[in-house]
N, C-alpha and C. Protein backbone atom coordinates (compact mmCIF):
# COMPACT_ATOMS: atom_id res chain seq x y z
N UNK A 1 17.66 39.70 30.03
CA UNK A 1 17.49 39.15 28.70
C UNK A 1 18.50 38.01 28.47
N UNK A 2 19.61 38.71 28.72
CA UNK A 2 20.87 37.48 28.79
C UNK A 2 20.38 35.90 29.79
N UNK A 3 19.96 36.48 30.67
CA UNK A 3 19.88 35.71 31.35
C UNK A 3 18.50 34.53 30.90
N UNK A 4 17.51 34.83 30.47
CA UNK A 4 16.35 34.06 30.09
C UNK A 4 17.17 33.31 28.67
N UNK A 5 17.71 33.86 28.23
CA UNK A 5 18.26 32.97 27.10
C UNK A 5 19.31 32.12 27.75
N UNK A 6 20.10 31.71 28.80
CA UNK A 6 20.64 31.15 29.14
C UNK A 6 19.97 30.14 29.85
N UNK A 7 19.13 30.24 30.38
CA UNK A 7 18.09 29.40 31.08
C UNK A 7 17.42 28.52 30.12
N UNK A 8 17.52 29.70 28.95
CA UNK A 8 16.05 28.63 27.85
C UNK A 8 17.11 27.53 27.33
N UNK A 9 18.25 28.12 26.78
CA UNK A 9 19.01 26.75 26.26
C UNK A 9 19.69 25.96 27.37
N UNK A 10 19.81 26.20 28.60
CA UNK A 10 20.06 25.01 29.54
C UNK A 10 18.81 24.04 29.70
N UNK A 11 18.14 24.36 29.95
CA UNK A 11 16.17 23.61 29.78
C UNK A 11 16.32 23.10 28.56
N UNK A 12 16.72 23.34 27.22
CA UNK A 12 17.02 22.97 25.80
C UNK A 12 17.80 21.63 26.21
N UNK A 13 18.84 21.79 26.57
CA UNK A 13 19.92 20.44 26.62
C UNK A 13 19.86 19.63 27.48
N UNK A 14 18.45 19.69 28.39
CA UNK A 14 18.33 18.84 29.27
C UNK A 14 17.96 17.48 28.75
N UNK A 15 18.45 15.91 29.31
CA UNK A 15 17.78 15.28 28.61
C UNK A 15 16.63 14.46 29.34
N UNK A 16 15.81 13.64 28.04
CA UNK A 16 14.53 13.68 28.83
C UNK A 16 15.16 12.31 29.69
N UNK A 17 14.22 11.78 30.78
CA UNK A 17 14.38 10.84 31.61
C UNK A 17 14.22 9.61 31.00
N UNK A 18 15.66 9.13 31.33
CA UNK A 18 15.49 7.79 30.27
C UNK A 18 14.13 6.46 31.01
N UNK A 19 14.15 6.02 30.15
CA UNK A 19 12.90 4.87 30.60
C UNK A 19 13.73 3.51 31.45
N UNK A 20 13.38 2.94 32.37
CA UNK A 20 13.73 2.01 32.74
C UNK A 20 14.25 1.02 31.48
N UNK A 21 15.28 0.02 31.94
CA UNK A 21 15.69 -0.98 30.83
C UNK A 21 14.11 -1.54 30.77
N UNK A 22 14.51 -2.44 29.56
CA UNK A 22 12.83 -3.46 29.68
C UNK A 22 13.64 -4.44 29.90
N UNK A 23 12.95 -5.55 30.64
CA UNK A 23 13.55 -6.65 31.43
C UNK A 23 13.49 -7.86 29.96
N UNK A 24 14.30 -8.35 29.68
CA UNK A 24 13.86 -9.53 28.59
C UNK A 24 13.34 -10.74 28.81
N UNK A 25 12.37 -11.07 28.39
CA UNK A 25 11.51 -11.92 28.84
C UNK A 25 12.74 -13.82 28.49
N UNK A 26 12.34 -14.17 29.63
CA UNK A 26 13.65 -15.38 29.60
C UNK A 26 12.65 -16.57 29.05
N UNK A 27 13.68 -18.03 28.28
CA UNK A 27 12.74 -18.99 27.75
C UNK A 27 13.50 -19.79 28.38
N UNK A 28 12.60 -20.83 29.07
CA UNK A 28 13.26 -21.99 29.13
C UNK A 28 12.94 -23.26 28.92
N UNK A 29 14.06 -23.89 28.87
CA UNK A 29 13.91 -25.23 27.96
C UNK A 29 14.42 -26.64 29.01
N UNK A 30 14.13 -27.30 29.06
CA UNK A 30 14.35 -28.44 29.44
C UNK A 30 15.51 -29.66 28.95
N UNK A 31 16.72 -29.65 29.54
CA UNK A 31 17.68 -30.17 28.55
C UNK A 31 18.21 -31.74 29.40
N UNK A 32 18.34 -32.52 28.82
CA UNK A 32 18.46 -34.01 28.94
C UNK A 32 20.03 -34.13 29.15
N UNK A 33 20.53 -34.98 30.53
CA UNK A 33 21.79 -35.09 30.33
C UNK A 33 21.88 -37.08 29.36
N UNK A 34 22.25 -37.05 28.69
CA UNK A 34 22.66 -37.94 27.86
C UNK A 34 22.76 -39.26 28.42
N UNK A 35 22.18 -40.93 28.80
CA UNK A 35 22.46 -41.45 29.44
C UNK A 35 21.52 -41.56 31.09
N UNK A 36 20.80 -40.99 30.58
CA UNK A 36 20.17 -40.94 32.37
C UNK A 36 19.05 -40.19 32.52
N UNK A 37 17.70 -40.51 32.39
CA UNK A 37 16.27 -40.00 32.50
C UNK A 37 16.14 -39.56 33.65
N UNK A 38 17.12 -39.12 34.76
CA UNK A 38 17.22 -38.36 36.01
C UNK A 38 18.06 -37.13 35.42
N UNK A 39 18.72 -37.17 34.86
CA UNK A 39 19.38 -35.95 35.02
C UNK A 39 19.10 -34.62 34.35
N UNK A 40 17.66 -34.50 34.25
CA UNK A 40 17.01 -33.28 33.31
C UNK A 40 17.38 -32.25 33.92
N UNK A 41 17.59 -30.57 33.08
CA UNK A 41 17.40 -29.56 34.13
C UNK A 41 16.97 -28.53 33.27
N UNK A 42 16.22 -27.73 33.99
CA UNK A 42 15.95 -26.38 33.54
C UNK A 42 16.36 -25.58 33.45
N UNK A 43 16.76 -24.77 32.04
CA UNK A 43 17.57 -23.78 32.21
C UNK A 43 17.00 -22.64 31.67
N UNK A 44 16.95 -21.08 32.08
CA UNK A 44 16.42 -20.62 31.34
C UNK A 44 17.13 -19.36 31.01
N UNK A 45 17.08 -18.65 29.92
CA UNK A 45 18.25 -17.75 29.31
C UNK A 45 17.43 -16.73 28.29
N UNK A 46 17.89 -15.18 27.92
CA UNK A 46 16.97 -14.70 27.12
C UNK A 46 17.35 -15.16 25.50
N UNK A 47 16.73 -14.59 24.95
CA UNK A 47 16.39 -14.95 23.34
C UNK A 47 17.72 -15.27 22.80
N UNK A 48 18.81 -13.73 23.31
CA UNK A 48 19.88 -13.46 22.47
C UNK A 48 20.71 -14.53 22.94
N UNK A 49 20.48 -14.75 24.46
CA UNK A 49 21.27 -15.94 24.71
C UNK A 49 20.99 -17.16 24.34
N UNK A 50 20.45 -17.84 24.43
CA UNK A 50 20.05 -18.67 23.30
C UNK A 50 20.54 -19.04 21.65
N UNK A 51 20.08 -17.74 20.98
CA UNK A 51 21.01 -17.58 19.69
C UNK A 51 22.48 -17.34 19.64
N UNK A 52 23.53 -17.11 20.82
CA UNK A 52 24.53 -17.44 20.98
C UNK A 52 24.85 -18.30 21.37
N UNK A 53 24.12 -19.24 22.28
CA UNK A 53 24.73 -20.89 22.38
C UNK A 53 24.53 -21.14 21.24
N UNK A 54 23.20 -20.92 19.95
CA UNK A 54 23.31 -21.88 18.71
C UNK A 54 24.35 -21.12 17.81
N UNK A 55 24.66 -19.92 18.05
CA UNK A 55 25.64 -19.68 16.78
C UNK A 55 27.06 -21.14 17.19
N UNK A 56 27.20 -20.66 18.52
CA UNK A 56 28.36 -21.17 18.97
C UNK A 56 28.47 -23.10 18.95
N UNK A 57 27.55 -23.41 18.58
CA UNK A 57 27.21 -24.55 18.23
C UNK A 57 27.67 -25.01 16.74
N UNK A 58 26.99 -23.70 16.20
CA UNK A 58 26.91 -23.90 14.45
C UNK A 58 29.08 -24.01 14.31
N UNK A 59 29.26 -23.06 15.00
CA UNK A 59 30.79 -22.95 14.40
C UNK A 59 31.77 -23.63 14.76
N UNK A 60 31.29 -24.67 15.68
CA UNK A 60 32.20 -25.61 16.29
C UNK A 60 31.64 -26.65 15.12
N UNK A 61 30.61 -27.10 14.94
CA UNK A 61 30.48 -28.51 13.99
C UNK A 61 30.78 -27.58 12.84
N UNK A 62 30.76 -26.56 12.37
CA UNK A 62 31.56 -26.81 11.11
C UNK A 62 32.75 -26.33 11.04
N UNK A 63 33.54 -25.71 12.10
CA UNK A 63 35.21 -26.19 12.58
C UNK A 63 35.55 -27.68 12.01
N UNK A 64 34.86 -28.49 12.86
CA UNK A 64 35.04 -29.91 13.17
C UNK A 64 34.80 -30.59 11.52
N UNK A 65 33.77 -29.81 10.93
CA UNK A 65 33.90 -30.43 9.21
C UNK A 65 34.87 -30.20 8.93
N UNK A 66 35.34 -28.63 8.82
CA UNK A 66 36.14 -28.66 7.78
C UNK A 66 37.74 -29.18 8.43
N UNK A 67 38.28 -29.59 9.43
CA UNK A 67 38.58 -30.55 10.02
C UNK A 67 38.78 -31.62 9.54
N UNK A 68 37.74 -32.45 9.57
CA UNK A 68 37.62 -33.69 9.11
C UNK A 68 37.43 -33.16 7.40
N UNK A 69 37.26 -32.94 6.91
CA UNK A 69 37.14 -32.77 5.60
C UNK A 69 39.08 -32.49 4.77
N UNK A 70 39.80 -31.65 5.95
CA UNK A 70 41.45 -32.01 5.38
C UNK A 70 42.15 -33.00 5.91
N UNK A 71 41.44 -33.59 6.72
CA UNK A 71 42.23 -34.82 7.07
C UNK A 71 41.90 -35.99 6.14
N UNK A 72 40.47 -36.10 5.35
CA UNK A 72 40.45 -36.99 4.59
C UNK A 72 40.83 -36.19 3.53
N UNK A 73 41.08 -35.61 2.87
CA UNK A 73 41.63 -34.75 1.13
C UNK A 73 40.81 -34.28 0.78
N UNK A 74 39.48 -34.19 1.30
CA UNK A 74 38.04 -33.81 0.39
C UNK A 74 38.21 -32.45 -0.01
């Protein structure tokens, strides 16, 4: 008796088999080096990456405002 109840809650706490990751589907974009219609390249990165190059974008130009914004008094 002891024993079937020890079995049932080990079978209880088993956990189920996790699912493979899901692979994130990657985008890519085509980016221009500045100066030169040869130097295109493809890069491709998932979603989230992406939205961290643009956060990291967003907070450097407005570093750079508010920057320029105490150097002129504004």
């Amino acid at each position: 008796m002891l024993t079937t109840l020890l079995l049932l809650a080990l079978i209880g706490q088993q956990a189920e088999p996790a699912a493979p990751p899901v692979k994130e589907k990657k985008i890519c974009r085509v980016e221009e080096k500045t100066g030169s219609r040869l130097g295109a390249k493809r890069i491709c990165r998932t979603q989230a990456e992406w939205d961290a190059i643009a956060a990291d974008a967003r907070k450097d130009t407005d570093d750079a405002s508010a920057r320029l914004r105490s150097v002129n008094g504004s």
